[in-house]
C-alpha atoms as a PDB file:
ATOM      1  CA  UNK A   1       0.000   0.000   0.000  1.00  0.00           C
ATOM      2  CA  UNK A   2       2.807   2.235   0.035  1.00  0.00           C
ATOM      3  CA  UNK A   3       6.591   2.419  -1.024  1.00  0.00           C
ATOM      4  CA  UNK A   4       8.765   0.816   2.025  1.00  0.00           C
ATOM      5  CA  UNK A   5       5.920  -1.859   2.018  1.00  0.00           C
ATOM      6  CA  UNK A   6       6.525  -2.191  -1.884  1.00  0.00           C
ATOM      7  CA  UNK A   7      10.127  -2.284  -1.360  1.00  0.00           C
ATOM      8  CA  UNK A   8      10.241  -4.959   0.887  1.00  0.00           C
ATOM      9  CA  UNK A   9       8.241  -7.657  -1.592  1.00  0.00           C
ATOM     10  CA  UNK A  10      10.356  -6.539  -4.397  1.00  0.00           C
ATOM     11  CA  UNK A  11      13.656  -7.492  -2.220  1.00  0.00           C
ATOM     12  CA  UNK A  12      11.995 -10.502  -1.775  1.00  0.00           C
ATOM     13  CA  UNK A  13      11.708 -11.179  -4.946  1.00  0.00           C
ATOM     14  CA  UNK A  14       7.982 -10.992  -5.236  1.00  0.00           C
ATOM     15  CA  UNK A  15       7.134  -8.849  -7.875  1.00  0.00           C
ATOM     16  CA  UNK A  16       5.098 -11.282  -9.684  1.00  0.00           C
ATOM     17  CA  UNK A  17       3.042 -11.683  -6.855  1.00  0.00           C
ATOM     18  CA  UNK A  18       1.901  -8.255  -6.645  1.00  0.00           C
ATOM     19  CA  UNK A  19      -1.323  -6.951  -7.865  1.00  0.00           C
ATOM     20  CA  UNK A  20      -0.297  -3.119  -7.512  1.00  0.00           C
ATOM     21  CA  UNK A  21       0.985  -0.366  -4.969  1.00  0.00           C
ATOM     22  CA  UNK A  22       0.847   3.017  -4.163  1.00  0.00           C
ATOM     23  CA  UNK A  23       2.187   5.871  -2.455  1.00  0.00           C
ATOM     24  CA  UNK A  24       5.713   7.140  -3.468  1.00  0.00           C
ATOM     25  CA  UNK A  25       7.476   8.732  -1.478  1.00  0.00           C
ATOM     26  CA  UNK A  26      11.120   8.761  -2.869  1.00  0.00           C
ATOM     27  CA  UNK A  27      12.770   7.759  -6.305  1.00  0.00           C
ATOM     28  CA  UNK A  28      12.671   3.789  -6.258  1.00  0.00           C
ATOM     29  CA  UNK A  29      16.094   1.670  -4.737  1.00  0.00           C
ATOM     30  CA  UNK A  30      18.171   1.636  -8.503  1.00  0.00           C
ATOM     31  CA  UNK A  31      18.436  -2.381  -7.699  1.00  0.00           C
ATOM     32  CA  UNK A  32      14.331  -2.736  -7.723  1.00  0.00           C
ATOM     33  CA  UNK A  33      13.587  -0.371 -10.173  1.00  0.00           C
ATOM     34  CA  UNK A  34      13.057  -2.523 -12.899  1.00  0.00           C
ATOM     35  CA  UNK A  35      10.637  -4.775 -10.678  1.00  0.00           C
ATOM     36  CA  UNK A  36       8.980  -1.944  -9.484  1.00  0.00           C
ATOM     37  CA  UNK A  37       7.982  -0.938 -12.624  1.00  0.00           C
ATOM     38  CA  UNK A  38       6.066  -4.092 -13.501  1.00  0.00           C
ATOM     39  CA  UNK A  39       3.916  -3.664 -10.666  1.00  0.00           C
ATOM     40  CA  UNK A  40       0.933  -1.118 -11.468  1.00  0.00           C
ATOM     41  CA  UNK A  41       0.495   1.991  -9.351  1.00  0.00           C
ATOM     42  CA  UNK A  42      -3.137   2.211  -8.416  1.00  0.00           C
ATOM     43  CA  UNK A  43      -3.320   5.790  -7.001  1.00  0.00           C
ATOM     44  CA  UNK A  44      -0.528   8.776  -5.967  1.00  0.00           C
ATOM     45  CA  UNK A  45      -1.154   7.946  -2.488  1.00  0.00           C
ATOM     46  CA  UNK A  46      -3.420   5.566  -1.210  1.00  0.00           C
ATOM     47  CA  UNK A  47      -6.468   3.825  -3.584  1.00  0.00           C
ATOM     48  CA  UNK A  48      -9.614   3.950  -2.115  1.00  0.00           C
ATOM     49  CA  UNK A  49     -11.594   0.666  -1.252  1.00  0.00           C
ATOM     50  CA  UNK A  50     -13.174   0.834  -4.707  1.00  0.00           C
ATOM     51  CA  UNK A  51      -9.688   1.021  -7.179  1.00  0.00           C
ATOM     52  CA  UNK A  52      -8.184  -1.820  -3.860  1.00  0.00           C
ATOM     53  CA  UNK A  53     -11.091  -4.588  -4.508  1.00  0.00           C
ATOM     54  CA  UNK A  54     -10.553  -3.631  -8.969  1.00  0.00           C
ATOM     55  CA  UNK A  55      -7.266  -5.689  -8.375  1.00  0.00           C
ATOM     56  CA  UNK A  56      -9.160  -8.526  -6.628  1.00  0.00           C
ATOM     57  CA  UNK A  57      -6.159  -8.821  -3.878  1.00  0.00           C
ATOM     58  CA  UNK A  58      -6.200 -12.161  -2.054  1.00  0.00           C
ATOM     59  CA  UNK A  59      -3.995  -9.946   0.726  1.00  0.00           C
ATOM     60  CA  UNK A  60      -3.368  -6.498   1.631  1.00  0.00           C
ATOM     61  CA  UNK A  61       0.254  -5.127   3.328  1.00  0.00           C
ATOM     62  CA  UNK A  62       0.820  -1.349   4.880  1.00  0.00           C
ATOM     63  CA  UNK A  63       3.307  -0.111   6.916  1.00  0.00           C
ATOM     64  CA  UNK A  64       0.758   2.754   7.984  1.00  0.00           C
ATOM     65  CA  UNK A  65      -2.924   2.342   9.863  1.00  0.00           C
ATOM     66  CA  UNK A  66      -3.494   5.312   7.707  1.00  0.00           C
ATOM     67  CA  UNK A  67      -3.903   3.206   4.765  1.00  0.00           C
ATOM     68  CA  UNK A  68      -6.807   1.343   6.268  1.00  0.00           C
ATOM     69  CA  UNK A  69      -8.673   4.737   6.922  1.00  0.00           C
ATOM     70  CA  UNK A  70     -12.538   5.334   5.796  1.00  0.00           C
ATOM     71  CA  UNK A  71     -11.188   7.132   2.671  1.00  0.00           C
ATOM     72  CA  UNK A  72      -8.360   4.995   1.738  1.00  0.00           C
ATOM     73  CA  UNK A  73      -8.653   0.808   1.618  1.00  0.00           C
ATOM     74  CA  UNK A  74     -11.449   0.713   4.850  1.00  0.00           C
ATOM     75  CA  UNK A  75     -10.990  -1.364   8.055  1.00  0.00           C
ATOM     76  CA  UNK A  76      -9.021  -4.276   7.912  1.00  0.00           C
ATOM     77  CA  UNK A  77     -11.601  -5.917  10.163  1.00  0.00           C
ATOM     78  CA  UNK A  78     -13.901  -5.519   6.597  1.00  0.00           C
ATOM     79  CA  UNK A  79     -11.519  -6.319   4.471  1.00  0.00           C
ATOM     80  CA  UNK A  80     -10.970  -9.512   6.568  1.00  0.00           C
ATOM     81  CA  UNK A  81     -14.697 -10.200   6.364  1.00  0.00           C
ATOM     82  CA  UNK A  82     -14.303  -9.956   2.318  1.00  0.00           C
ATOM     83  CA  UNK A  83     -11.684 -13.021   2.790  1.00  0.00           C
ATOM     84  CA  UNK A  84      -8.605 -10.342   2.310  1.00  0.00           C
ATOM     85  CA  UNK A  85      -6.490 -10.540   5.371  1.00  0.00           C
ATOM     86  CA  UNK A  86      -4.565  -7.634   5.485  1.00  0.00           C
ATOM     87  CA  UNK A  87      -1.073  -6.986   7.424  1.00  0.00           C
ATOM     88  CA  UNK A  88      -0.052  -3.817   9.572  1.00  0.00           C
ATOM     89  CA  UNK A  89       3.729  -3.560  10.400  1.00  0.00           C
ATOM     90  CA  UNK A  90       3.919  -3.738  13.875  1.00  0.00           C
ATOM     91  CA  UNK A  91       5.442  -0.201  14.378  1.00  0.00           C
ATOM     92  CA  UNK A  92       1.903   1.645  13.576  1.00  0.00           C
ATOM     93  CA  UNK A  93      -1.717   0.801  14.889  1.00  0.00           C
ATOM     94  CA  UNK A  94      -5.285   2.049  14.213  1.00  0.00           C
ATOM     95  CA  UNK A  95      -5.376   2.204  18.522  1.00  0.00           C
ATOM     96  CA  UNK A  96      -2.420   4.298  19.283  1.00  0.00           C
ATOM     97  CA  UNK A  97      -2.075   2.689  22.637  1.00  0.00           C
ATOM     98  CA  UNK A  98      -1.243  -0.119  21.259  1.00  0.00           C
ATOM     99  CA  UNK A  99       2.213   1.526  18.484  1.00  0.00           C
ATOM    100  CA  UNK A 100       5.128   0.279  20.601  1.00  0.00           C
ATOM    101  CA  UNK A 101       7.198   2.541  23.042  1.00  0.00           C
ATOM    102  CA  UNK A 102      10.165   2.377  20.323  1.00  0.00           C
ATOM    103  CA  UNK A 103      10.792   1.094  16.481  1.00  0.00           C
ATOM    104  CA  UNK A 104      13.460  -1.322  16.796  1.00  0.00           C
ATOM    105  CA  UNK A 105      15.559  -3.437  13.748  1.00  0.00           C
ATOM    106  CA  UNK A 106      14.612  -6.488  15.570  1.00  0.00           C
ATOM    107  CA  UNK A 107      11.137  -5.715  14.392  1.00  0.00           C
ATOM    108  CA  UNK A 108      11.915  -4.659  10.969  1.00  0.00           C
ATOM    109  CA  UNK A 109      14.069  -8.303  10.518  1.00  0.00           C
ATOM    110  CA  UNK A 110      10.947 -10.152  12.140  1.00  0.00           C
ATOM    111  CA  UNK A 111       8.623  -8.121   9.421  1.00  0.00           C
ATOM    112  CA  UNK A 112      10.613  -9.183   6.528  1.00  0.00           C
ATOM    113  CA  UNK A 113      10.881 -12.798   7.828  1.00  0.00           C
ATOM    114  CA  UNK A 114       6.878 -12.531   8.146  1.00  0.00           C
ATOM    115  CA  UNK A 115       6.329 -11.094   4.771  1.00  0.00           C
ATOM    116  CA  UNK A 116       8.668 -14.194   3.287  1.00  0.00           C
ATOM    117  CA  UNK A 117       6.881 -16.728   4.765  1.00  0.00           C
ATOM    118  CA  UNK A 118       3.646 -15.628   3.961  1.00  0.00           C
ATOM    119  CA  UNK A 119       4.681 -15.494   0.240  1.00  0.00           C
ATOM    120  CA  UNK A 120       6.079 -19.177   0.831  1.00  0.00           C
ATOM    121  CA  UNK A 121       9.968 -18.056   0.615  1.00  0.00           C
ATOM    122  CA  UNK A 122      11.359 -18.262   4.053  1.00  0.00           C
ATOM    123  CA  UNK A 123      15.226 -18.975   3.043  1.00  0.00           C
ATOM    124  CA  UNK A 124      14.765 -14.987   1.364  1.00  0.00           C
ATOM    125  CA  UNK A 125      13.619 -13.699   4.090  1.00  0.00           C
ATOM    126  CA  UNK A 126      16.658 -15.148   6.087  1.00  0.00           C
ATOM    127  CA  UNK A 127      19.146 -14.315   3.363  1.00  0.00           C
ATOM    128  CA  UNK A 128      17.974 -10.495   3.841  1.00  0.00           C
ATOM    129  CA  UNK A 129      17.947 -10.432   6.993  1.00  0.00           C
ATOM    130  CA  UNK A 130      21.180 -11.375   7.486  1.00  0.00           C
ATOM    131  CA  UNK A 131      22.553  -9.029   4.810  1.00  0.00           C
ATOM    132  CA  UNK A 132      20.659  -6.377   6.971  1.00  0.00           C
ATOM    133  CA  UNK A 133      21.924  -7.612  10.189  1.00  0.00           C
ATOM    134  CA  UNK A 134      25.546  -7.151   9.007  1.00  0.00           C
ATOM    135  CA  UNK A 135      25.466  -4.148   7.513  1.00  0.00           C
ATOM    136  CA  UNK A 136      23.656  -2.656  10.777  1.00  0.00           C
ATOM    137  CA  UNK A 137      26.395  -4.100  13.203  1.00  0.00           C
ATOM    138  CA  UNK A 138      28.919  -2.516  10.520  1.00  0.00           C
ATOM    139  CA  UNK A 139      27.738   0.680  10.236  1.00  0.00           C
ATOM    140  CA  UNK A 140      27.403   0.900  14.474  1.00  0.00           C
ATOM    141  CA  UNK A 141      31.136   0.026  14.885  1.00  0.00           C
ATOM    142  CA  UNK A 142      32.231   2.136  12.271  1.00  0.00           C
ATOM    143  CA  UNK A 143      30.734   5.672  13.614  1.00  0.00           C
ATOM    144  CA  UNK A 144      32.390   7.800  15.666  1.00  0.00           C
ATOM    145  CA  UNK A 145      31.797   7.930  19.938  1.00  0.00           C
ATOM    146  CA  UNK A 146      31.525  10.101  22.250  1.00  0.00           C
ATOM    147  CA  UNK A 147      30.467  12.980  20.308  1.00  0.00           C
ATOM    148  CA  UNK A 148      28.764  15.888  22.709  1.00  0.00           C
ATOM    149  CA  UNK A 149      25.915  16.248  19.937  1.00  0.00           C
ATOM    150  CA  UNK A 150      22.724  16.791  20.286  1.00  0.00           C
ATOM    151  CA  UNK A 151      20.317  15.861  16.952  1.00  0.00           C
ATOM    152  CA  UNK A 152      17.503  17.156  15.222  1.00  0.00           C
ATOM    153  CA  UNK A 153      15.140  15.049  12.649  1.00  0.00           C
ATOM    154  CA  UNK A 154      13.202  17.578  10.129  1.00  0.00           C
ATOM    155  CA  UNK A 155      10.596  15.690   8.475  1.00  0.00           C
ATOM    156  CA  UNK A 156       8.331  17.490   6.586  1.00  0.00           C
ATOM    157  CA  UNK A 157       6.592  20.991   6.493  1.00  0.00           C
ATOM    158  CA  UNK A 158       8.174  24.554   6.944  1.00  0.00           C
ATOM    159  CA  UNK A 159       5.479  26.943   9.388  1.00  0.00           C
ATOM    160  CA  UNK A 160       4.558  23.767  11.799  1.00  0.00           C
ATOM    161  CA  UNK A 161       7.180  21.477  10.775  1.00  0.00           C
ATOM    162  CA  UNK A 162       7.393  17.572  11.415  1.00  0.00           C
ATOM    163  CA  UNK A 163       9.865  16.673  13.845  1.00  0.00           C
ATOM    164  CA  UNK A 164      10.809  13.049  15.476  1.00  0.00           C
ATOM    165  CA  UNK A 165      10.039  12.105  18.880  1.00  0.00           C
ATOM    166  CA  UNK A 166      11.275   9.636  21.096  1.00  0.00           C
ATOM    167  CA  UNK A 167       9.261   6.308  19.845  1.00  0.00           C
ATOM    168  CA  UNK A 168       9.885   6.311  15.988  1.00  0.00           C
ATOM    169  CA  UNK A 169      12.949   4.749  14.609  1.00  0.00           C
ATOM    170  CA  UNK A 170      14.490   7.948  14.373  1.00  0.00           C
ATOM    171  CA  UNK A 171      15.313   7.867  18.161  1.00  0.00           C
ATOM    172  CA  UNK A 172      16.449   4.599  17.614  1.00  0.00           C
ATOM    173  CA  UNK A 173      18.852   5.252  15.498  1.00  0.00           C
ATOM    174  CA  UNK A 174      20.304   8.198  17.135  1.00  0.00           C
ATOM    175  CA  UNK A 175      20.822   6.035  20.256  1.00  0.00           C
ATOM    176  CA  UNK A 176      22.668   3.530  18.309  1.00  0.00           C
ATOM    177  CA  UNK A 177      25.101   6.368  17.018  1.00  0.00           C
ATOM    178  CA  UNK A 178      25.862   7.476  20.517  1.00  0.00           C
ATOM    179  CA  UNK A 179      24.045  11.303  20.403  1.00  0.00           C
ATOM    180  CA  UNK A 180      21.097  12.613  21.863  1.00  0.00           C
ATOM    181  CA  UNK A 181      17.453  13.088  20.086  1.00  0.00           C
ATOM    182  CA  UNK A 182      16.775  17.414  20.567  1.00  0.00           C
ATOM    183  CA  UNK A 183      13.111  15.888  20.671  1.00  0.00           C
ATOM    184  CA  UNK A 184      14.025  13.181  23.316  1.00  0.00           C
ATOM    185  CA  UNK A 185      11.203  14.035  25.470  1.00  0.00           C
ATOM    186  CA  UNK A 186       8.348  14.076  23.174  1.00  0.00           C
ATOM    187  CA  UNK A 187       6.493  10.309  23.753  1.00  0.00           C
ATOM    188  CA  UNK A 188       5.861  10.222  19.984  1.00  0.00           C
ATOM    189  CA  UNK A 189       7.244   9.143  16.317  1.00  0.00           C
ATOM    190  CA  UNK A 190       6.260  12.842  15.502  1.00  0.00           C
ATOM    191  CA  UNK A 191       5.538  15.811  16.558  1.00  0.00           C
ATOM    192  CA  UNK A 192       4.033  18.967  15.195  1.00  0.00           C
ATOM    193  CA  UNK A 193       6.861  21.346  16.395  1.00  0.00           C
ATOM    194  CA  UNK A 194       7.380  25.407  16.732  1.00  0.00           C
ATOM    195  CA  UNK A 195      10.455  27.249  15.648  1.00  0.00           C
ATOM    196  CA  UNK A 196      10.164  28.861  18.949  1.00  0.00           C
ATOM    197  CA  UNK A 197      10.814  25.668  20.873  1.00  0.00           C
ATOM    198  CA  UNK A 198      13.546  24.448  17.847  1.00  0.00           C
ATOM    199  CA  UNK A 199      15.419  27.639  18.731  1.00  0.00           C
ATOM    200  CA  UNK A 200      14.811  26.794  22.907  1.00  0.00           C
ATOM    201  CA  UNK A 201      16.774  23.432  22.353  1.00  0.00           C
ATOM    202  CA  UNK A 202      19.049  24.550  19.209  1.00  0.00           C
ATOM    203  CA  UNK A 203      20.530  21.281  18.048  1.00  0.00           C
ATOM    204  CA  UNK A 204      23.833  21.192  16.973  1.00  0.00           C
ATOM    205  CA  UNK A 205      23.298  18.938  14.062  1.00  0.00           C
ATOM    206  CA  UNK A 206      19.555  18.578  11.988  1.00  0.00           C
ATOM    207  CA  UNK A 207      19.309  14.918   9.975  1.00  0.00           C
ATOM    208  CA  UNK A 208      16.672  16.313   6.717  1.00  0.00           C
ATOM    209  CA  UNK A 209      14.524  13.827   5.132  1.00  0.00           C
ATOM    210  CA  UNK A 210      14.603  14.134   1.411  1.00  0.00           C
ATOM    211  CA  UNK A 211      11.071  13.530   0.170  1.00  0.00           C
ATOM    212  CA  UNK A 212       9.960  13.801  -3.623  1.00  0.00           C
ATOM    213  CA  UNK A 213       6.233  14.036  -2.672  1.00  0.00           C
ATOM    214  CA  UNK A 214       6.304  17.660  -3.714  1.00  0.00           C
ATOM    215  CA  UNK A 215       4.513  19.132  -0.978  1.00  0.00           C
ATOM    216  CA  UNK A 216       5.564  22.182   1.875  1.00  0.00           C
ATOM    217  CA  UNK A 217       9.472  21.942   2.902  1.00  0.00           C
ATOM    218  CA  UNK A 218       9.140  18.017   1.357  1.00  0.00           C
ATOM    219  CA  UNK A 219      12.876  18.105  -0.397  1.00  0.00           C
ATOM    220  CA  UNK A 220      15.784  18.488   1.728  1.00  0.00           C
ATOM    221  CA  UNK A 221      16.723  21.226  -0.721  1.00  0.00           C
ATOM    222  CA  UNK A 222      13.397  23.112   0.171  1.00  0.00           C
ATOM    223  CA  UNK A 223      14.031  22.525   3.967  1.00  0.00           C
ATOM    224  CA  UNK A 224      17.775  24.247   3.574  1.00  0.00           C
ATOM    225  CA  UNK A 225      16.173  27.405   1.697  1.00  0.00           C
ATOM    226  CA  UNK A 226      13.987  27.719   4.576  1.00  0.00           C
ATOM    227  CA  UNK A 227      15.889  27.394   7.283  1.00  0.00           C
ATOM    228  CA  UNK A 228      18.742  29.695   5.808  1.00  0.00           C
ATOM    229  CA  UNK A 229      16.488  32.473   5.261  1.00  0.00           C
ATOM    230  CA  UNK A 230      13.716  32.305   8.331  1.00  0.00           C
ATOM    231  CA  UNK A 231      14.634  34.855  10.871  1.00  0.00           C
ATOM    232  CA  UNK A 232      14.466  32.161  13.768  1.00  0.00           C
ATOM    233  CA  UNK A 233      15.955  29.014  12.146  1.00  0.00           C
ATOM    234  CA  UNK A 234      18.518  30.758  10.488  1.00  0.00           C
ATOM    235  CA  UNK A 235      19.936  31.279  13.930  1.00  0.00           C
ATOM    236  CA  UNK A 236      19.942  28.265  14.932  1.00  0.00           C
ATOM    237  CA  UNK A 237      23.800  26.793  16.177  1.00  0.00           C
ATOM    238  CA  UNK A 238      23.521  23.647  13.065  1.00  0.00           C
ATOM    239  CA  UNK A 239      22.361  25.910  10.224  1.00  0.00           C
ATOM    240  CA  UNK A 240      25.060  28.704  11.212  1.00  0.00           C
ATOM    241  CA  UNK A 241      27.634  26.006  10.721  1.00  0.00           C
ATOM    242  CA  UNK A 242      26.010  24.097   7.839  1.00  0.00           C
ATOM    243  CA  UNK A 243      25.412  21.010  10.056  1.00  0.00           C
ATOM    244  CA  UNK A 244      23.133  18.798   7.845  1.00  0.00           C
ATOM    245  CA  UNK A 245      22.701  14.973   7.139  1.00  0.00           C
ATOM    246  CA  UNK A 246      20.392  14.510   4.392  1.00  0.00           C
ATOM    247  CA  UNK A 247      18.638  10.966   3.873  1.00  0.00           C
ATOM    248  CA  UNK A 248      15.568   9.410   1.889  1.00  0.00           C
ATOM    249  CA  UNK A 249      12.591  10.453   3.430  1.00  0.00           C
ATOM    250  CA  UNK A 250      11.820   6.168   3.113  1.00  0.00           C
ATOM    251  CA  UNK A 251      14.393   5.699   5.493  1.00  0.00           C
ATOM    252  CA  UNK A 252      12.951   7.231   8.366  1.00  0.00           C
ATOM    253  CA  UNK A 253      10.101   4.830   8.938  1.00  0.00           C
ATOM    254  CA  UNK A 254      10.950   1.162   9.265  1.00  0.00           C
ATOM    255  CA  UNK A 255      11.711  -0.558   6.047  1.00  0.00           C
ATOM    256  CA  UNK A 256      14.735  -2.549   4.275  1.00  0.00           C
ATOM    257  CA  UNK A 257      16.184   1.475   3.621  1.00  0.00           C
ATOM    258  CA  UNK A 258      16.352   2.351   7.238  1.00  0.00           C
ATOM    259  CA  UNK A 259      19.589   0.453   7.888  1.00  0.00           C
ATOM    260  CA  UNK A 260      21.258   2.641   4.999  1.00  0.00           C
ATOM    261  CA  UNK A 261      20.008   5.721   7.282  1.00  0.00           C
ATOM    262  CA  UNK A 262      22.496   4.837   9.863  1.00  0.00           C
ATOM    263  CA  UNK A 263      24.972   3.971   7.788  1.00  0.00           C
ATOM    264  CA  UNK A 264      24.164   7.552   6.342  1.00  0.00           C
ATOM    265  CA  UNK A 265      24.229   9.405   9.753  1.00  0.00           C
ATOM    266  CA  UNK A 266      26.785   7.644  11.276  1.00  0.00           C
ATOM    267  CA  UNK A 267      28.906   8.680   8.063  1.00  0.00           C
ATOM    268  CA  UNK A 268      27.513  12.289   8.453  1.00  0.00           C
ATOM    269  CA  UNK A 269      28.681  12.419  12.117  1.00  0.00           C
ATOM    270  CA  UNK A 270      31.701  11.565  11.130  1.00  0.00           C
ATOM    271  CA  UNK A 271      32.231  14.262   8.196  1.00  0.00           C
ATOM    272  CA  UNK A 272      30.831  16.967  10.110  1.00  0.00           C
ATOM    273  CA  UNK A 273      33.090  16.122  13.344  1.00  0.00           C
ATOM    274  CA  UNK A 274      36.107  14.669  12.082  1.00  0.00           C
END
């Protein structure tokens, strides 16, 4: 139902078993490109219940409870009814009591192992894993410690923008790397911040999520211009001293990108501190 979700069939090798996805949010991994455009798009973001049941899906996968809204595919509860089980990734619920105090890899790696063994290929899901697993442990060793740093993660929008809290992977990342979330004490994935309060906690380094989507401060190219030219961010102590980390805006949320986010940051801490 939407791009990470897409992503992780196509690594799996399961193109041919898809009847369609939706919702871009980045240019496509070069390595699944070709797969990915087999696969028919059935709506910008996500199809409505309607343009979902056209494809006659005997199963429905999101990463997001948003995609099983009213407006978008309906309740999984109906679609179960229908005889179309549907699967939410266990870092987002329809009962926000119920999303997990933090996104960790372990549950990305159990996702992907899910996902194979639905599809029947098990030994793929294993093989990725592990690929995964290695590259994560690599990328932790490899970035540099005990850096006094306090991070920022800009996700979206410019006048209220998007900023990560302390339960989405985000957080979990910057733990791994050894530096401290600006947002630490926000009990959310995101939160609808205030330059005000940015400027209160001034981080010394802000990770931008590169999105393609189009919309307000969506590019990390559109975030710079902003923040170089608004009279409060432009003072903050990381924009002064040019302290970004761009990424894919995929790579934030849990998905077979987000280990290439920390090999990203870590790699970014390490440019911008030596």
């Amino acid at each position: 139902m939407e791009q990470n979700a897409a992503e992780i069939m196509l690594t799996l090798g399961l193109a041919d078993r898809m009847a369609g996805t939706a919702y871009q949010t980045d240019p496509v991994l070069p390595a699944l490109r070709e797969s990915y455009d087999r696969v028919p798009v059935l709506a910008r973001q996500y199809p409505g219940r309607e343009a979902l049941l056209a494809e006659k899906p005997d199963f429905v996968y999101s990463m997001r409870a948003s995609a099983f809204a009213p407006e978008a595919a309906g309740a999984r509860q109906d679609l179960a009814k229908l005889g179309i089980p549907a699967y939410l990734s266990s870092n987002d619920c329809e009962n926000q009591a119920d999303i997990p105090a933090t996104a960790e890899f372990e549950a990305i790696f159990k996702e992907i192992g899910d996902i194979a063994s639905i599809f029947g290929v098990p030994d793929r899901g294993r093989t990725v894993v592990a690929g995964l697993s290695e590259r994560l442990e690599a990328a932790e060793r490899s970035a540099p410690r005990d850096l006094d740093a306090t991070v920022m993660w800009y996700y979206s929008g410019t006048r209220t923008p998007a900023i990560a809290g302390s339960t989405g992977l985000p957080a979990t990342i910057t733990a791994l790397l050894g530096v401290r979330n600006a947002f630490a004490d926000v009990a959310r994935q995101w939160t609808e911040g205030s330059w005000e309060e940015i400027a209160s906690r001034d981080p010394d380094v802000i990770v931008l999520a590169d999105l393609t989507r189009g919309g307000d401060g969506d590019s990390a190219e559109a975030k710079k211009r902003f923040l170089r030219e608004d009279p409060v961010a432009s003072k903050l102590t990381a924009v002064k001293n040019d302290r970004f980390i761009v990424v894919p805006g995929s790579s934030v949320d849990p998905s077979v990108r987000s280990v290439t986010a920390v090999e990203q940051v870590g790699q970014g801490l390490a440019r911008l501190y030596g």
